[in-house]
N, C-alpha and C. Protein backbone atom coordinates (compact mmCIF):
# COMPACT_ATOMS: atom_id res chain seq x y z
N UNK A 1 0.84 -1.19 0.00
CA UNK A 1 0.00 0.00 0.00
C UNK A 1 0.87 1.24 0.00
N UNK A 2 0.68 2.74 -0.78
CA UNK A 2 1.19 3.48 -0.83
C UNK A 2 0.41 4.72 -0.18
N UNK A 3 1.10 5.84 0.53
CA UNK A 3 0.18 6.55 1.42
C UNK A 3 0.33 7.92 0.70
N UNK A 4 -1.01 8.29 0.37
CA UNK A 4 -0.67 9.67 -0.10
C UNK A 4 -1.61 10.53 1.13
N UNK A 5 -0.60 12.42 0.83
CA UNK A 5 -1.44 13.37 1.79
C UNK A 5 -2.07 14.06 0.53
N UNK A 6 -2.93 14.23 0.58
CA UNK A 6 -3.81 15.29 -0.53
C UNK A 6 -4.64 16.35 0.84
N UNK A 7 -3.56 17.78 0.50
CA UNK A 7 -4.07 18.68 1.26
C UNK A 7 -5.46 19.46 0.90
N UNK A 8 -5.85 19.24 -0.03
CA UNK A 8 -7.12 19.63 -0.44
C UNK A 8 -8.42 19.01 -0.48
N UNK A 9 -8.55 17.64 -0.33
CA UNK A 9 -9.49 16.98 0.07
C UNK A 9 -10.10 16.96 1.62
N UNK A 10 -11.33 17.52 1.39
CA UNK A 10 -12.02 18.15 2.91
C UNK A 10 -13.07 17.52 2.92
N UNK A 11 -13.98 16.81 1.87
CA UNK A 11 -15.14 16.60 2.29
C UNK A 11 -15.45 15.31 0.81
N UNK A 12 -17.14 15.17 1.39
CA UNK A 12 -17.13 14.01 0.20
C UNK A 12 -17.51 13.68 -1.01
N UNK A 13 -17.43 15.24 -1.08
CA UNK A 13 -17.22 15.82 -2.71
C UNK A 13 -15.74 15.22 -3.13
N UNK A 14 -15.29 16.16 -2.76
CA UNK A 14 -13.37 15.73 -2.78
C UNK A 14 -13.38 14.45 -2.96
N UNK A 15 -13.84 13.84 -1.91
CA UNK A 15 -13.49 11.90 -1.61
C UNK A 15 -13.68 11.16 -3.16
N UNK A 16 -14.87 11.49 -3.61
CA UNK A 16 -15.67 11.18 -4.85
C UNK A 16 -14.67 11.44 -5.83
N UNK A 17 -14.51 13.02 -6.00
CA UNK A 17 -13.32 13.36 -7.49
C UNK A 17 -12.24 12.00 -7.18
N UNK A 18 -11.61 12.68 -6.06
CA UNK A 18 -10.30 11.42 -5.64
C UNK A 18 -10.49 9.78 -6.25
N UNK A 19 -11.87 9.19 -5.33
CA UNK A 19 -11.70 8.11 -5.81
C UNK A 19 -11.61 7.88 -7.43
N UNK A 20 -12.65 8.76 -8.08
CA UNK A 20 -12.67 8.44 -9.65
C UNK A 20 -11.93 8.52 -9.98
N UNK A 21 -10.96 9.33 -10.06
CA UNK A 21 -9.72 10.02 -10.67
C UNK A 21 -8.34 8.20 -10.47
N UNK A 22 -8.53 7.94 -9.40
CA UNK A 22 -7.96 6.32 -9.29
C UNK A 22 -8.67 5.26 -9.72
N UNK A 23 -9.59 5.32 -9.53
CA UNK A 23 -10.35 4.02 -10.02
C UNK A 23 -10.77 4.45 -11.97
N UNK A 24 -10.63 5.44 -12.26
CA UNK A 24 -10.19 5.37 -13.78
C UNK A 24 -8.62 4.98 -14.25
N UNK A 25 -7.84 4.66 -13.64
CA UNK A 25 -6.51 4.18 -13.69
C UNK A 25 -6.68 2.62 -13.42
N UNK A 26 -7.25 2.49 -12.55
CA UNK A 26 -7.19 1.21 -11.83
C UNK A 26 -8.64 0.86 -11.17
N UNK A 27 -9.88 0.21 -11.98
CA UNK A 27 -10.96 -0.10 -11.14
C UNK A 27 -10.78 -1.02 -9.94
N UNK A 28 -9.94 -1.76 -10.10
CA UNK A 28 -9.29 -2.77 -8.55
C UNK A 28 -8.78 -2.30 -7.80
N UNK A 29 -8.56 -0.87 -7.82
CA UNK A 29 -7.40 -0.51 -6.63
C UNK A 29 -8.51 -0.43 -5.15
N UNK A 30 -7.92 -0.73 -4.20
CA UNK A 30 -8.65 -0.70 -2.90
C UNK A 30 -7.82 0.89 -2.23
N UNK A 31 -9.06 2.02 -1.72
CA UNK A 31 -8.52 2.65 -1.33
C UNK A 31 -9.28 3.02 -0.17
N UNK A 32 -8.05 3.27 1.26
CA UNK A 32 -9.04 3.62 2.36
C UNK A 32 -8.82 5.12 2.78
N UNK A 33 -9.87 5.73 3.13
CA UNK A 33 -9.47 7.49 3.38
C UNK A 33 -9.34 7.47 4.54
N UNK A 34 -8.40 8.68 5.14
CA UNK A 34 -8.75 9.60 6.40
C UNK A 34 -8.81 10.96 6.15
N UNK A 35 -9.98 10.97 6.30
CA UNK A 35 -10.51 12.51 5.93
C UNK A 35 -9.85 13.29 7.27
N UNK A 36 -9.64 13.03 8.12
CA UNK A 36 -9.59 13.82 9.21
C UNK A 36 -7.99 14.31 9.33
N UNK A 37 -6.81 13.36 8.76
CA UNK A 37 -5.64 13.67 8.18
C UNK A 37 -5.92 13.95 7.12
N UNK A 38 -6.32 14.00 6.05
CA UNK A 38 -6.51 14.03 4.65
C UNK A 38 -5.49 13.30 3.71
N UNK A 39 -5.58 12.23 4.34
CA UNK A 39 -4.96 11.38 3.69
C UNK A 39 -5.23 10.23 3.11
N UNK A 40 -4.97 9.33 2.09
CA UNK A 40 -5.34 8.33 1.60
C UNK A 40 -4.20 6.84 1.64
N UNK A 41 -4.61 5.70 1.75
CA UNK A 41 -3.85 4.42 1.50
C UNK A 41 -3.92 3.47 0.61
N UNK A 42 -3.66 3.91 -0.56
CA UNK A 42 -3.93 2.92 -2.05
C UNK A 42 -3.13 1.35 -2.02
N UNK A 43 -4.03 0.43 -2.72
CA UNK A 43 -3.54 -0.30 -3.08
C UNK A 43 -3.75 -0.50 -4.08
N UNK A 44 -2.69 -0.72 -5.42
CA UNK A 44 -2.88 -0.41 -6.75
C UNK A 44 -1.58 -0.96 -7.94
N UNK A 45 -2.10 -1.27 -9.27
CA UNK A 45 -0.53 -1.78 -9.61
C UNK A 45 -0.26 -0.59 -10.17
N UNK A 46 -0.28 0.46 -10.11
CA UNK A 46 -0.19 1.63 -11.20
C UNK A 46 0.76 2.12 -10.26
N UNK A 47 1.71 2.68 -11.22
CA UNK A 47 2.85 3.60 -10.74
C UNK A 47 2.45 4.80 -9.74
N UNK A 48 2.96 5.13 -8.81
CA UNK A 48 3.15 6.13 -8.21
C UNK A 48 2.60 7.68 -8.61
N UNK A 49 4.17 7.81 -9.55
CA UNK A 49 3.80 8.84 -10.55
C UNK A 49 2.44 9.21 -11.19
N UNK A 50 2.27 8.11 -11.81
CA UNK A 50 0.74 8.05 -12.65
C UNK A 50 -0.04 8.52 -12.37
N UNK A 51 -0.10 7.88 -10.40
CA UNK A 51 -1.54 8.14 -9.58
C UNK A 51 -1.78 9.65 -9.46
N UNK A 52 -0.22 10.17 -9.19
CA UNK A 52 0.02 11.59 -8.81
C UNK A 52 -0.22 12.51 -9.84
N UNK A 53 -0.46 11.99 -10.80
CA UNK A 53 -0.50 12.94 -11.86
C UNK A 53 -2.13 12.94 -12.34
N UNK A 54 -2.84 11.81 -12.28
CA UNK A 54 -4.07 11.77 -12.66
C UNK A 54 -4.83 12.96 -11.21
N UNK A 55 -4.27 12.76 -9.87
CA UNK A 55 -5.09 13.48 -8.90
C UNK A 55 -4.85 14.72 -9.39
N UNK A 56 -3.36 15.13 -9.33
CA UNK A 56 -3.24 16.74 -9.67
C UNK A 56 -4.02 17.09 -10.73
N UNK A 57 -4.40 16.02 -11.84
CA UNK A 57 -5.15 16.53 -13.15
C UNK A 57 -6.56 17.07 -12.45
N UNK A 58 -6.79 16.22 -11.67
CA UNK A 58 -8.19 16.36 -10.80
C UNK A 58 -8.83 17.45 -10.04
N UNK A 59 -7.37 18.21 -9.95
CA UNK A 59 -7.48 19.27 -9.08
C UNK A 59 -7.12 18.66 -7.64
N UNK A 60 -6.70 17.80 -7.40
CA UNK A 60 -5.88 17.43 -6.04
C UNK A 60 -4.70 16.87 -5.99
N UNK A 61 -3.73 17.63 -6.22
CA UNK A 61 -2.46 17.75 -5.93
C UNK A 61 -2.37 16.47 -4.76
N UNK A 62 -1.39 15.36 -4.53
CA UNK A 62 -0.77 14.68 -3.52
C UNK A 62 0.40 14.52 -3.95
N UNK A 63 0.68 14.19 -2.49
CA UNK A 63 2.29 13.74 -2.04
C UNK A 63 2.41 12.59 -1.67
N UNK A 64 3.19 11.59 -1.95
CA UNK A 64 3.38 10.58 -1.27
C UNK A 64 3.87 10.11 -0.09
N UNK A 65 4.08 9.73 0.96
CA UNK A 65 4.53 9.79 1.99
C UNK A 65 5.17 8.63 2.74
């Protein structure tokens, strides 16, 4: 599992963009949130990079951590 912080995800609007934005990369990926860190824990075969680049496309910038 890879942990990303996405400082812009606040609510479950956000949650929604987020998940689609991965699960159009990867419909299998299992992902669990903490909204309250704003953080996420993917499990996924897709590169890193990839993921990071489809969220920022999304309008949510993450970091990996």
């Amino acid at each position: 599992m890879n942990t990303f912080h996405i400082p812009d995800m606040s609510c479950g609007h956000c949650k929604t963009i987020v998940e689609k934005a991965i699960k159009g990369l990867d419909p299998e990926a299992q992902i669990n949130f903490d909204m309250e860190t704003r953080r996420i824990a993917l499990g996924s075969v897709v590169d890193t990079a990839i993921v990071q680049a489809a969220l920022a496309e999304a309008g949510y910038p993450a970091t990996p951590i």
